[in-house]
N, C-alpha and C. Protein backbone atom coordinates (compact mmCIF):
# COMPACT_ATOMS: atom_id res chain seq x y z
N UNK A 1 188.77 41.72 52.51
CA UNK A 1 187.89 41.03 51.62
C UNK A 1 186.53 40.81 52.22
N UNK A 2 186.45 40.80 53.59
CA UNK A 2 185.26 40.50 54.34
C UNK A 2 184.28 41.45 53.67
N UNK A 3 184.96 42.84 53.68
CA UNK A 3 184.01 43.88 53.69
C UNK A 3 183.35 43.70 52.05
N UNK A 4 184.05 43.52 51.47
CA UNK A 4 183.65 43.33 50.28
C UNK A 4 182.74 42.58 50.07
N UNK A 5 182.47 41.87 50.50
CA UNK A 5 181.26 40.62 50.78
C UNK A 5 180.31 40.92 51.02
N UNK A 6 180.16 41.61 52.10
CA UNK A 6 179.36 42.68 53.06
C UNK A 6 178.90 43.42 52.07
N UNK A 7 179.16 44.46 51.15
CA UNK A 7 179.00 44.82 50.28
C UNK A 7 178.20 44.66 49.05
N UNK A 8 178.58 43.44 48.78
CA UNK A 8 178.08 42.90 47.92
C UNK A 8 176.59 42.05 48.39
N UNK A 9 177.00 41.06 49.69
CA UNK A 9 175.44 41.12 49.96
C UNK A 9 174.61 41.85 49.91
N UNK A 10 174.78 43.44 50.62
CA UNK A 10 173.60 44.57 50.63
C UNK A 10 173.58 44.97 49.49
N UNK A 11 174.13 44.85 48.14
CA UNK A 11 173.74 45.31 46.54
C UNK A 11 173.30 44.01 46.58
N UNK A 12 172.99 42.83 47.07
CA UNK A 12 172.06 41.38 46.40
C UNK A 12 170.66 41.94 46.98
N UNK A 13 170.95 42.35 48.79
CA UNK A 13 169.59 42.57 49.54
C UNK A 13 169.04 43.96 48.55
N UNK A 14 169.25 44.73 47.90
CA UNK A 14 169.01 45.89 47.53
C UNK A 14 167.89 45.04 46.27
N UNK A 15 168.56 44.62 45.49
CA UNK A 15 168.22 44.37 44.27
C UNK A 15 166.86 43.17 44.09
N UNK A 16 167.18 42.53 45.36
CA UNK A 16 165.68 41.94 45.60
C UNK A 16 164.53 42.04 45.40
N UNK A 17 164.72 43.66 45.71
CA UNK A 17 163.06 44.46 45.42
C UNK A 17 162.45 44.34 44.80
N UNK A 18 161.13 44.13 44.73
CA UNK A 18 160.29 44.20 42.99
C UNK A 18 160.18 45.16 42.78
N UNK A 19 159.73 45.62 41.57
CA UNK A 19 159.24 46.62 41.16
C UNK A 19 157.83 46.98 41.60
N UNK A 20 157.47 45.71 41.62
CA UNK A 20 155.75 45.70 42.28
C UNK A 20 156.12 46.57 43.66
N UNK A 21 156.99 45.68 44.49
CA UNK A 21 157.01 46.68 45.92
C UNK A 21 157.36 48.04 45.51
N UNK A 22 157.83 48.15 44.54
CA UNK A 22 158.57 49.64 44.66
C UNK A 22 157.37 50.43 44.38
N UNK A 23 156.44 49.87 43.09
CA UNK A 23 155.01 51.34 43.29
C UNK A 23 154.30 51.24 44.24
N UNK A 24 154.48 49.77 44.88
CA UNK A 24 153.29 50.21 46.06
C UNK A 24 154.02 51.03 46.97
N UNK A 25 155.22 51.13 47.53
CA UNK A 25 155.78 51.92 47.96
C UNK A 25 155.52 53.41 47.40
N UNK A 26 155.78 53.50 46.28
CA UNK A 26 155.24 54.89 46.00
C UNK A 26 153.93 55.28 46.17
N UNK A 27 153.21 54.43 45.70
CA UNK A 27 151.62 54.58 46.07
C UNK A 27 151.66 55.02 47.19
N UNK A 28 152.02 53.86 48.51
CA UNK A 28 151.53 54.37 49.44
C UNK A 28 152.13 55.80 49.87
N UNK A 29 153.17 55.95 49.86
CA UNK A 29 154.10 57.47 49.88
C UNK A 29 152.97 58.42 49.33
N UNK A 30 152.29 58.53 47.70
CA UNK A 30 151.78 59.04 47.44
C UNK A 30 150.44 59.33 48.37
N UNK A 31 149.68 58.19 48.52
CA UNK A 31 148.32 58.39 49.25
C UNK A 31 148.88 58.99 50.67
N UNK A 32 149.48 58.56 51.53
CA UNK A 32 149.74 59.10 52.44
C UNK A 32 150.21 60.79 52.68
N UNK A 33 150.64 61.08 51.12
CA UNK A 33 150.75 62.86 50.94
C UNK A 33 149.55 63.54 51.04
N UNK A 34 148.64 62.58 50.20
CA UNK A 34 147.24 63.19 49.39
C UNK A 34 146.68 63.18 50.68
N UNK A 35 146.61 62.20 51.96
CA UNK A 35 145.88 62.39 52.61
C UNK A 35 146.11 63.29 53.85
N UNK A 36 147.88 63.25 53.89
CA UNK A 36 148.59 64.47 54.96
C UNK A 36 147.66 65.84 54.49
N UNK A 37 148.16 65.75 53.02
CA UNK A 37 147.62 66.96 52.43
C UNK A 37 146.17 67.43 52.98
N UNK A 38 145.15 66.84 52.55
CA UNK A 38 143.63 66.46 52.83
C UNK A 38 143.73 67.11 53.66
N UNK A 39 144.09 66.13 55.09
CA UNK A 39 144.08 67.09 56.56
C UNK A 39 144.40 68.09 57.20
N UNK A 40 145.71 68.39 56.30
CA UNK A 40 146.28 69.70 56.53
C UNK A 40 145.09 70.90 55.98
N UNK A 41 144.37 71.00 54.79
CA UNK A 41 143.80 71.92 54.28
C UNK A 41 142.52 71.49 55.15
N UNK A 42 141.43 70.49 55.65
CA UNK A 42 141.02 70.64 56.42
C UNK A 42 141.08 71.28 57.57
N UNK A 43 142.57 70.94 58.59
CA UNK A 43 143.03 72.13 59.36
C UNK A 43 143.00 73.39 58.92
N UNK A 44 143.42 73.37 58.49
CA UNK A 44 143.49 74.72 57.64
C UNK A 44 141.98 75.64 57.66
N UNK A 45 141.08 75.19 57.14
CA UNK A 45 139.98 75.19 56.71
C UNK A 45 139.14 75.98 58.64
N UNK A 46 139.25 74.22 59.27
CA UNK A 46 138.59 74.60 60.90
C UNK A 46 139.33 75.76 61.50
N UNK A 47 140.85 75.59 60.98
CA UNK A 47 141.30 76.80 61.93
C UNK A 47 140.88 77.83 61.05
N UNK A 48 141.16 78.42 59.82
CA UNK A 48 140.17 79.44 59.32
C UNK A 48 138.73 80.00 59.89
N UNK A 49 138.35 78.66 59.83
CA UNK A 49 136.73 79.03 60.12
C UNK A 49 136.87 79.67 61.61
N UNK A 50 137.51 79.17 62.55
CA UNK A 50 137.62 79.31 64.14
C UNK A 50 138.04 80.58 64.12
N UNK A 51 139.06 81.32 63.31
CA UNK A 51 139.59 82.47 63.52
C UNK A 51 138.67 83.30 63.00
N UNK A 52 137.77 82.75 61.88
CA UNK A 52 136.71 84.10 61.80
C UNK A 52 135.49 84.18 62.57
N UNK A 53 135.35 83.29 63.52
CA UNK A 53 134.27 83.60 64.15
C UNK A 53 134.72 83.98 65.53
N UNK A 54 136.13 83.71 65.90
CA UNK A 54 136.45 84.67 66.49
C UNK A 54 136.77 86.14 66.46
N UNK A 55 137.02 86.21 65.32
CA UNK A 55 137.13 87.85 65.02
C UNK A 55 135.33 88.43 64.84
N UNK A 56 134.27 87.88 64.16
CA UNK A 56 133.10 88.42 64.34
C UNK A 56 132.92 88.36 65.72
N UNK A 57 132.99 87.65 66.72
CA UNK A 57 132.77 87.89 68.20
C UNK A 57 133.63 89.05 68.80
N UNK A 58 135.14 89.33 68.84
CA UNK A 58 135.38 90.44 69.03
C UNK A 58 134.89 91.42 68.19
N UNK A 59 134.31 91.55 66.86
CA UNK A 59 133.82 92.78 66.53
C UNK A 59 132.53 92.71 67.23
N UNK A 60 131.63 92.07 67.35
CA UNK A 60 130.56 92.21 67.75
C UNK A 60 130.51 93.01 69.13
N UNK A 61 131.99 92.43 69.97
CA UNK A 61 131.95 92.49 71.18
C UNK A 61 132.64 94.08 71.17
N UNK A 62 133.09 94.45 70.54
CA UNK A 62 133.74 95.53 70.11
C UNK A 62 132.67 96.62 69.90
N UNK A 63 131.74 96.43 69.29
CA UNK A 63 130.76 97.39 68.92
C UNK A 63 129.63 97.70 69.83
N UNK A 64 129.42 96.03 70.63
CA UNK A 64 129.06 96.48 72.02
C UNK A 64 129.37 97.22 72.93
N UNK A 65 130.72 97.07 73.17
CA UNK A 65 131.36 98.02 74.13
C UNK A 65 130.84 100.02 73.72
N UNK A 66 131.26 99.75 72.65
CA UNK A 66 131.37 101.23 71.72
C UNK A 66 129.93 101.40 71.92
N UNK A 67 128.82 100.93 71.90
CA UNK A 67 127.57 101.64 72.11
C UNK A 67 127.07 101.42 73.57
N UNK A 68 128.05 100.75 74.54
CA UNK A 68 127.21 100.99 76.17
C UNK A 68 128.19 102.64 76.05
N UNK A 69 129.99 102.59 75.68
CA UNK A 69 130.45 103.84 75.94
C UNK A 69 129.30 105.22 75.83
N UNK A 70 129.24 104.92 74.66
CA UNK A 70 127.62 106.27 73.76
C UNK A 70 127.28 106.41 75.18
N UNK A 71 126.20 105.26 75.39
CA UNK A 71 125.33 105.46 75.86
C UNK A 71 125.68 105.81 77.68
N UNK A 72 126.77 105.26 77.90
CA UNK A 72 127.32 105.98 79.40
C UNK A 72 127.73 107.60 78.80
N UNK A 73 127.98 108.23 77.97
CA UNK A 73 128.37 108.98 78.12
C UNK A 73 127.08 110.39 77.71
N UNK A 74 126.26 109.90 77.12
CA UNK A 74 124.78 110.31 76.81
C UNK A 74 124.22 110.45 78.20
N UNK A 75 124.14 109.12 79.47
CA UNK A 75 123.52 109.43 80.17
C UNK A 75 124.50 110.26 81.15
N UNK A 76 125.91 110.56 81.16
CA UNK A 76 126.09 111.18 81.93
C UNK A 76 126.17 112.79 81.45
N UNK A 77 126.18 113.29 80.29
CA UNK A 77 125.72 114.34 79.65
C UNK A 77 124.58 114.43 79.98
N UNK A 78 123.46 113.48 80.37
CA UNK A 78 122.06 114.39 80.64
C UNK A 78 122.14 114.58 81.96
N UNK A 79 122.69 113.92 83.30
CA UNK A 79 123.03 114.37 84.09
C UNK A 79 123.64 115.37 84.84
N UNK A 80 124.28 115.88 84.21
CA UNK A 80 124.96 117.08 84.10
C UNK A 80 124.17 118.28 84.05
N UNK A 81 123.14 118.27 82.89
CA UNK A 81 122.76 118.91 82.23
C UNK A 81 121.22 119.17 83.30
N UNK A 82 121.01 117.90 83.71
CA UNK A 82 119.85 118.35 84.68
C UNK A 82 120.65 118.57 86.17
N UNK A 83 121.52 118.36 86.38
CA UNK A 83 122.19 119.24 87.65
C UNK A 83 121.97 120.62 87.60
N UNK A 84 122.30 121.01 85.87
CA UNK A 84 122.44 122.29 86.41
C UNK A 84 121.01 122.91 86.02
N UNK A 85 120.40 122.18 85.50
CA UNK A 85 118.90 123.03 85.24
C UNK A 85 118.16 122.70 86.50
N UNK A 86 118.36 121.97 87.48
CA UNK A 86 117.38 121.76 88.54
C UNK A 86 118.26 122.07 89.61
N UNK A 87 119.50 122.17 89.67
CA UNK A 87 120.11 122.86 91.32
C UNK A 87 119.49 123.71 91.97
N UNK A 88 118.61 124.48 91.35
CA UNK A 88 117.94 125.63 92.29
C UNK A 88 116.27 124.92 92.68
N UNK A 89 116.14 123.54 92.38
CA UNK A 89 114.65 123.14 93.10
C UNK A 89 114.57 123.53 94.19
N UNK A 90 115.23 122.78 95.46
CA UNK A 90 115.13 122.73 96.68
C UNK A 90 114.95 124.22 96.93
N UNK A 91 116.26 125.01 96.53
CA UNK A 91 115.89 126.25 96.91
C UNK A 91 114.90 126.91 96.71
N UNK A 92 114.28 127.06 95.56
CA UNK A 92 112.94 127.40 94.94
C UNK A 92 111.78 127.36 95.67
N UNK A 93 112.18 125.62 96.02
CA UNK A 93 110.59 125.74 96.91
C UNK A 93 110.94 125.87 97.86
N UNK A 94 111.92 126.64 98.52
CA UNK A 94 112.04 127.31 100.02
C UNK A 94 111.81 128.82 99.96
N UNK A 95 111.90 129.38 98.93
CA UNK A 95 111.85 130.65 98.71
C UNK A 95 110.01 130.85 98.48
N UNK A 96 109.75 129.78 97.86
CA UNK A 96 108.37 130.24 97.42
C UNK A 96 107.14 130.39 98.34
N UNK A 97 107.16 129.97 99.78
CA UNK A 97 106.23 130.60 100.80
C UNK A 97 106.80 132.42 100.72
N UNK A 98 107.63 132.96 100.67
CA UNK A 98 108.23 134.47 101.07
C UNK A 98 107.16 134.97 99.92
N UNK A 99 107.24 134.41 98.75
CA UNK A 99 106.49 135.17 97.77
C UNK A 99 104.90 134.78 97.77
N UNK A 100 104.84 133.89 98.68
CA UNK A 100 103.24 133.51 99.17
C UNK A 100 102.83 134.87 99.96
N UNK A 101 103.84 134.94 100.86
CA UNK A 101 103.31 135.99 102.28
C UNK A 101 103.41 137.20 101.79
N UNK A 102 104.09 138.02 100.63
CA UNK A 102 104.31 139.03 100.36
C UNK A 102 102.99 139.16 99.64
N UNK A 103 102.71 138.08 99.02
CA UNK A 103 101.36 138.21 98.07
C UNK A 103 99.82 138.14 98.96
N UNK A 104 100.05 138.05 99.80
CA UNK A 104 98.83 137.35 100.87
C UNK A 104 98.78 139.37 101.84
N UNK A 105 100.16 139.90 102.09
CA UNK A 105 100.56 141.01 102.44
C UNK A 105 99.60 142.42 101.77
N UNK A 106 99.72 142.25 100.44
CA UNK A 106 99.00 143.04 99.48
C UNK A 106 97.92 142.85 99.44
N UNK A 107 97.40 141.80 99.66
CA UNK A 107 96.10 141.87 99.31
C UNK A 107 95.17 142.16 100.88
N UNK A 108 95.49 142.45 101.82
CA UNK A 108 95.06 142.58 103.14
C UNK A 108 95.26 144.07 103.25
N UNK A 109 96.10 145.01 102.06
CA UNK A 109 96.15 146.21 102.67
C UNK A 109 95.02 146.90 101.72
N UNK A 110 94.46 148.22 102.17
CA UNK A 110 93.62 148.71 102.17
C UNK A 110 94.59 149.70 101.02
N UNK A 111 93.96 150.30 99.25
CA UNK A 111 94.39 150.45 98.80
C UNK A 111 93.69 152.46 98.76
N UNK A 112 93.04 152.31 99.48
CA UNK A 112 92.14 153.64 99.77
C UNK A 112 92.84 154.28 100.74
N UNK A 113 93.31 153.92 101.94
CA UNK A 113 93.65 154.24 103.00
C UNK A 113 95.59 155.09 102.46
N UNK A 114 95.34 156.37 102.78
CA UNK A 114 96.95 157.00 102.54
C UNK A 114 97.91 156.40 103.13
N UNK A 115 98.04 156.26 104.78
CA UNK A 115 98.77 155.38 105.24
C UNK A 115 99.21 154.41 105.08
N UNK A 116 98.69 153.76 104.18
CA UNK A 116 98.92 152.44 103.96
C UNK A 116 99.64 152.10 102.78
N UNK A 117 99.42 153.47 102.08
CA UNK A 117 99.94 153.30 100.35
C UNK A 117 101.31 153.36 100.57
N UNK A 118 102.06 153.82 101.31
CA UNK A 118 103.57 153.76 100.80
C UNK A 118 103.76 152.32 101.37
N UNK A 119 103.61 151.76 102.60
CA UNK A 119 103.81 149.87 102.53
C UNK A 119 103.14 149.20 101.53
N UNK A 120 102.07 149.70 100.73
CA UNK A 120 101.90 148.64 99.23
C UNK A 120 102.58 148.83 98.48
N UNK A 121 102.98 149.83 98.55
CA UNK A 121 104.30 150.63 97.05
C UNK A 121 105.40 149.53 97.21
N UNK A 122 105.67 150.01 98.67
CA UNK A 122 106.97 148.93 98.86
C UNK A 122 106.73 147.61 98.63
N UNK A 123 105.86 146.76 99.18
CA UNK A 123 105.39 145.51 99.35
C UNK A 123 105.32 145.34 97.47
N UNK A 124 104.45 145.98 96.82
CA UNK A 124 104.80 145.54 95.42
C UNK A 124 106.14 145.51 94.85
N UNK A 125 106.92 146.84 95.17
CA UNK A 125 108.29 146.47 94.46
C UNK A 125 109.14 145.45 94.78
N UNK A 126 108.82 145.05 96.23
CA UNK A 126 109.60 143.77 97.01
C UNK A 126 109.24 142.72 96.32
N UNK A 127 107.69 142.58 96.11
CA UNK A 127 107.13 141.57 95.20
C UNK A 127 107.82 141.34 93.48
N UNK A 128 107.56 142.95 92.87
CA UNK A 128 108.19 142.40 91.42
C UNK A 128 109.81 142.15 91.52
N UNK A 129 110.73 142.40 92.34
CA UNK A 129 112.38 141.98 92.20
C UNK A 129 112.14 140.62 92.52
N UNK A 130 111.57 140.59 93.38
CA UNK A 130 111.60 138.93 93.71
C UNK A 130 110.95 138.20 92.47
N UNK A 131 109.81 138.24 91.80
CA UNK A 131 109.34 137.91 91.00
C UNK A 131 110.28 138.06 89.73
N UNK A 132 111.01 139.16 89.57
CA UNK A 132 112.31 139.07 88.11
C UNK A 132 113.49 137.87 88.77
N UNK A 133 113.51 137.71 89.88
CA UNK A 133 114.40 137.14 90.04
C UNK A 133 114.02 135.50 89.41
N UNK A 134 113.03 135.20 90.35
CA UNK A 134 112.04 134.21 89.78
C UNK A 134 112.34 133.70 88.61
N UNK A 135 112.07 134.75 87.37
CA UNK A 135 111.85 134.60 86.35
C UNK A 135 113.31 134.23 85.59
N UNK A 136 114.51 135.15 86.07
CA UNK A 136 115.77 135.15 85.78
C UNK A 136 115.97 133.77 85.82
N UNK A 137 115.77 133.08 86.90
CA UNK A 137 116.56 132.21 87.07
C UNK A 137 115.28 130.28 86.38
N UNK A 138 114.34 130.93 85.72
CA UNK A 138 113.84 130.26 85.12
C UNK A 138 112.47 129.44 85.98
N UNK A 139 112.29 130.08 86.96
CA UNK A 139 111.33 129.75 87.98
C UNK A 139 109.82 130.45 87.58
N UNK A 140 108.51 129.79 87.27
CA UNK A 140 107.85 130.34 86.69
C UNK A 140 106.57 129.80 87.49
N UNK A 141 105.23 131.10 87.63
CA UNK A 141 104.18 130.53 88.07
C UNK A 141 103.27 129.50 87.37
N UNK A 142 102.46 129.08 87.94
CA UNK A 142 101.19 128.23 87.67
C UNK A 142 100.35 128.83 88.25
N UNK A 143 99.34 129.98 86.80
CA UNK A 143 98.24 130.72 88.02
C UNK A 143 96.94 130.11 86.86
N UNK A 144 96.19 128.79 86.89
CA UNK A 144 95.49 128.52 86.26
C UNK A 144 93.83 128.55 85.91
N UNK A 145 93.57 130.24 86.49
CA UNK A 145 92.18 130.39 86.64
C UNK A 145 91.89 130.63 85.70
N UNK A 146 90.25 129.33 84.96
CA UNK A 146 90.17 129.43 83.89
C UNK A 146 90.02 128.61 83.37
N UNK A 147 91.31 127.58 83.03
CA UNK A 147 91.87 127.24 82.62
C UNK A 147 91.58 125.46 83.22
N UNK A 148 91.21 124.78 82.42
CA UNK A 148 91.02 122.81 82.67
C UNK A 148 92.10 122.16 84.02
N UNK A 149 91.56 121.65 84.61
CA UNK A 149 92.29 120.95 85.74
C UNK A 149 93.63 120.34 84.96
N UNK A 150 94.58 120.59 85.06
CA UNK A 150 95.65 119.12 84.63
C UNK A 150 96.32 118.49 86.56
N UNK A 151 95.84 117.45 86.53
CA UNK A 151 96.53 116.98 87.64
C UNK A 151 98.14 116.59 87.53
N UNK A 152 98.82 116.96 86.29
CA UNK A 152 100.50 117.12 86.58
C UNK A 152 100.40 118.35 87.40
N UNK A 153 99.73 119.30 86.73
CA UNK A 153 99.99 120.95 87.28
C UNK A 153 99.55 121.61 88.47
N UNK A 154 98.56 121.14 89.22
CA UNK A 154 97.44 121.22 89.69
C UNK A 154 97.20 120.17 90.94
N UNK A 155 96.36 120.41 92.38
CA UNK A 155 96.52 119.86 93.13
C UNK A 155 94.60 120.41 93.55
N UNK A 156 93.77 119.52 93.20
CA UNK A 156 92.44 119.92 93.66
C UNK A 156 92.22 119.81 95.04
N UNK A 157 91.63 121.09 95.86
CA UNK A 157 91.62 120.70 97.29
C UNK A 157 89.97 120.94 97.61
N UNK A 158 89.24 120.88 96.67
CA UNK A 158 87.89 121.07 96.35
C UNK A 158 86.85 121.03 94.77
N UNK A 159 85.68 120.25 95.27
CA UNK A 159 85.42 120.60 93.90
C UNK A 159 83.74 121.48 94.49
N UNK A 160 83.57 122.28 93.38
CA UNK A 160 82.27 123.14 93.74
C UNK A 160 81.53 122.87 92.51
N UNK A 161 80.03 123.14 92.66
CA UNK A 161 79.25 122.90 91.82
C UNK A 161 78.90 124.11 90.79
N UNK A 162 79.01 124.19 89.77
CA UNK A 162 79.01 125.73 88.94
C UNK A 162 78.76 124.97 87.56
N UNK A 163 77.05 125.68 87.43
CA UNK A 163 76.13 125.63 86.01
C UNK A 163 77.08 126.42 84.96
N UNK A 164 78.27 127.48 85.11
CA UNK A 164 78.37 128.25 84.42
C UNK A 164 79.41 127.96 83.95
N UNK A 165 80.06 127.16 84.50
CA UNK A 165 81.73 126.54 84.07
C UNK A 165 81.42 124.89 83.49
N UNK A 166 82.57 124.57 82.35
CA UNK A 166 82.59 123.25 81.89
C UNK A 166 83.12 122.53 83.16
N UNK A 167 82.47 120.97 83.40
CA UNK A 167 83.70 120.43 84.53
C UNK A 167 84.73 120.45 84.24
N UNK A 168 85.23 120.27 85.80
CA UNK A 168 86.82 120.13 85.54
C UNK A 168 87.67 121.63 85.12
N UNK A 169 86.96 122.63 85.33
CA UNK A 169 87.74 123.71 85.59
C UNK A 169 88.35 124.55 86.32
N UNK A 170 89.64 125.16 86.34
CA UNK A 170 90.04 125.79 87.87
C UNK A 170 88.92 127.05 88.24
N UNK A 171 88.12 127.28 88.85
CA UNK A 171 87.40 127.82 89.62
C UNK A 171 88.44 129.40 90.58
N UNK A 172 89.50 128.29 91.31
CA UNK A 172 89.95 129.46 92.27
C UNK A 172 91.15 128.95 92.27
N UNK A 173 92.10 130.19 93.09
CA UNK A 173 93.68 129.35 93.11
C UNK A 173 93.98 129.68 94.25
N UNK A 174 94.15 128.88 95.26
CA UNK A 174 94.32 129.39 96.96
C UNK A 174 96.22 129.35 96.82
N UNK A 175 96.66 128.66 95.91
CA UNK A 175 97.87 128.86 95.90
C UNK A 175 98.54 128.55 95.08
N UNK A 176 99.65 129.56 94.26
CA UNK A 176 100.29 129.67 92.73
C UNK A 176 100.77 128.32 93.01
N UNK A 177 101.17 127.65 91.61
CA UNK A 177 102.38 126.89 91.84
C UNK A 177 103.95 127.05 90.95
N UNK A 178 104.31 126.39 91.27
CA UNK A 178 105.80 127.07 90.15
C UNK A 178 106.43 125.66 89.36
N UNK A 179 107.11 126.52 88.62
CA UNK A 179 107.86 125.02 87.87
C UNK A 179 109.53 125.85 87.38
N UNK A 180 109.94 125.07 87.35
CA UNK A 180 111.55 125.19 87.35
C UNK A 180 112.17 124.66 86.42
N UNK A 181 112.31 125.30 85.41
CA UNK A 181 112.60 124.73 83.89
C UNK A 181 111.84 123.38 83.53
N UNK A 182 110.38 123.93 83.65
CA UNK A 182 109.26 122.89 82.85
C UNK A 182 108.96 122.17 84.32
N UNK A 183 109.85 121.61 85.03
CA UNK A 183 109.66 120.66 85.73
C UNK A 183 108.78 121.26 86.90
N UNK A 184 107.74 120.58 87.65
CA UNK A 184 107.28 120.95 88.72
C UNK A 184 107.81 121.49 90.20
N UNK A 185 107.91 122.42 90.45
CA UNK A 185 108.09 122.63 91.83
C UNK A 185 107.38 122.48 93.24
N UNK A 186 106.22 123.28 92.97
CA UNK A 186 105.18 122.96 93.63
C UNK A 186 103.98 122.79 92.58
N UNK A 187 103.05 122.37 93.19
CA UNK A 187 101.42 122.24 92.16
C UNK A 187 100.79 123.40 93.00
N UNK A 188 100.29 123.75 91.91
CA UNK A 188 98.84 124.99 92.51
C UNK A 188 97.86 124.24 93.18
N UNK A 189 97.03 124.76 94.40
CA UNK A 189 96.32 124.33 95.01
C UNK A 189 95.25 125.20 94.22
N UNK A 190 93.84 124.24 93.81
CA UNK A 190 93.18 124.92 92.96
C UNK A 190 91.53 124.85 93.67
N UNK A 191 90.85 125.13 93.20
CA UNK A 191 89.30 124.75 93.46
C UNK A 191 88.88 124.54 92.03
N UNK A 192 88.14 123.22 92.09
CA UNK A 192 87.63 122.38 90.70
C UNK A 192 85.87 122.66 90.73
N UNK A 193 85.83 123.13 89.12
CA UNK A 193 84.01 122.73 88.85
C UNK A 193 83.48 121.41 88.86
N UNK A 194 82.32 121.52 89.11
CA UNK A 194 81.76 120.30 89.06
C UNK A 194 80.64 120.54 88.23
N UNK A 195 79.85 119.31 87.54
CA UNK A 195 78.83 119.05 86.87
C UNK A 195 77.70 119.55 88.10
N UNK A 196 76.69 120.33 88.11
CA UNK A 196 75.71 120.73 88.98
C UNK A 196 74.94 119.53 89.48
């Protein structure tokens, strides 16, 4: 019978309730959803926002990468590319005194004299193989008599005074120069006009 009592008190404690407590109870149940809610879609919202500006930073960072790649791989394509168009500098301008002296050779021999004609015969043909070779391999003179000073091309080791030339013209060429696919090898040593 105890229990029964027991029982029956907690259906008296039950029934106590108002109704008043009971909506504010719901109320508050309610507001406390609306405002779980609230925060949740706020979360929602910052973490959204956070995840897309992390993803524009990896794309950004993404597209960075992708244009240093380009561009490492651009500059090592031009590298390459001038390896192999300039490997023969050094050599070039070691070769190019031989075609100084062969040329300096000819012009000291006497073109009257019989004896002498079969070493110019030779001395020229020695001159033009060497000179196709020259050319083969893309090695080209600078013979600029005539022709306006350019100091890329050109190396003035005098200037002379001449009424008959504009300034600034090559006058004389004490020595060709060459260039090696465009690029300079040596500069011509030139003699420059001057204003009288």
């Amino acid at each position: 019978m105890h229990e029964e009592v027991n029982d029956g008190e907690e259906k008296s404690m039950e029934s106590e309730v108002t109704p008043a407590e009971v909506l504010a109870a719901e109320k508050a149940e309610s507001l406390d959803a609306e405002i779980i809610e609230e925060l949740l879609a706020e979360d929602q919202l910052s973490e959204t926002e956070e995840l897309q500006q992390q993803v524009s930073k990896a794309n950004d960072q993404v597209l960075r990468i992708q244009a240093e790649m380009q561009n490492v791989r651009r500059r090592a394509e031009r590298d390459v590319e001038n390896a192999h168009k300039y490997a023969l500098d050094k050599f070039a301008a070691e070769l190019l005194p031989v075609v100084d002296n062969l040329e300096r050779a000819l012009s000291t021999i006497d073109a009257a004299d019989d004896a002498q004609k079969a070493v110019a015969t030779g001395l020229e043909l020695t001159l033009k193989a060497f000179s196709d070779v020259l050319v083969r391999f893309k090695i080209e003179a600078v013979d600029p008599v005539g022709q306006p000073f350019d100091a890329d091309l050109h190396q003035a080791v005098s200037m002379v005074p001449n009424p008959d030339l504009e300034p600034n013209t090559v006058m004389d060429v004490f020595q060709k120069g060459y260039t090696l696919n465009g690029r300079l090898v040596r500069p011509a040593m030139v003699v420059v006009s001057k204003a009288g």
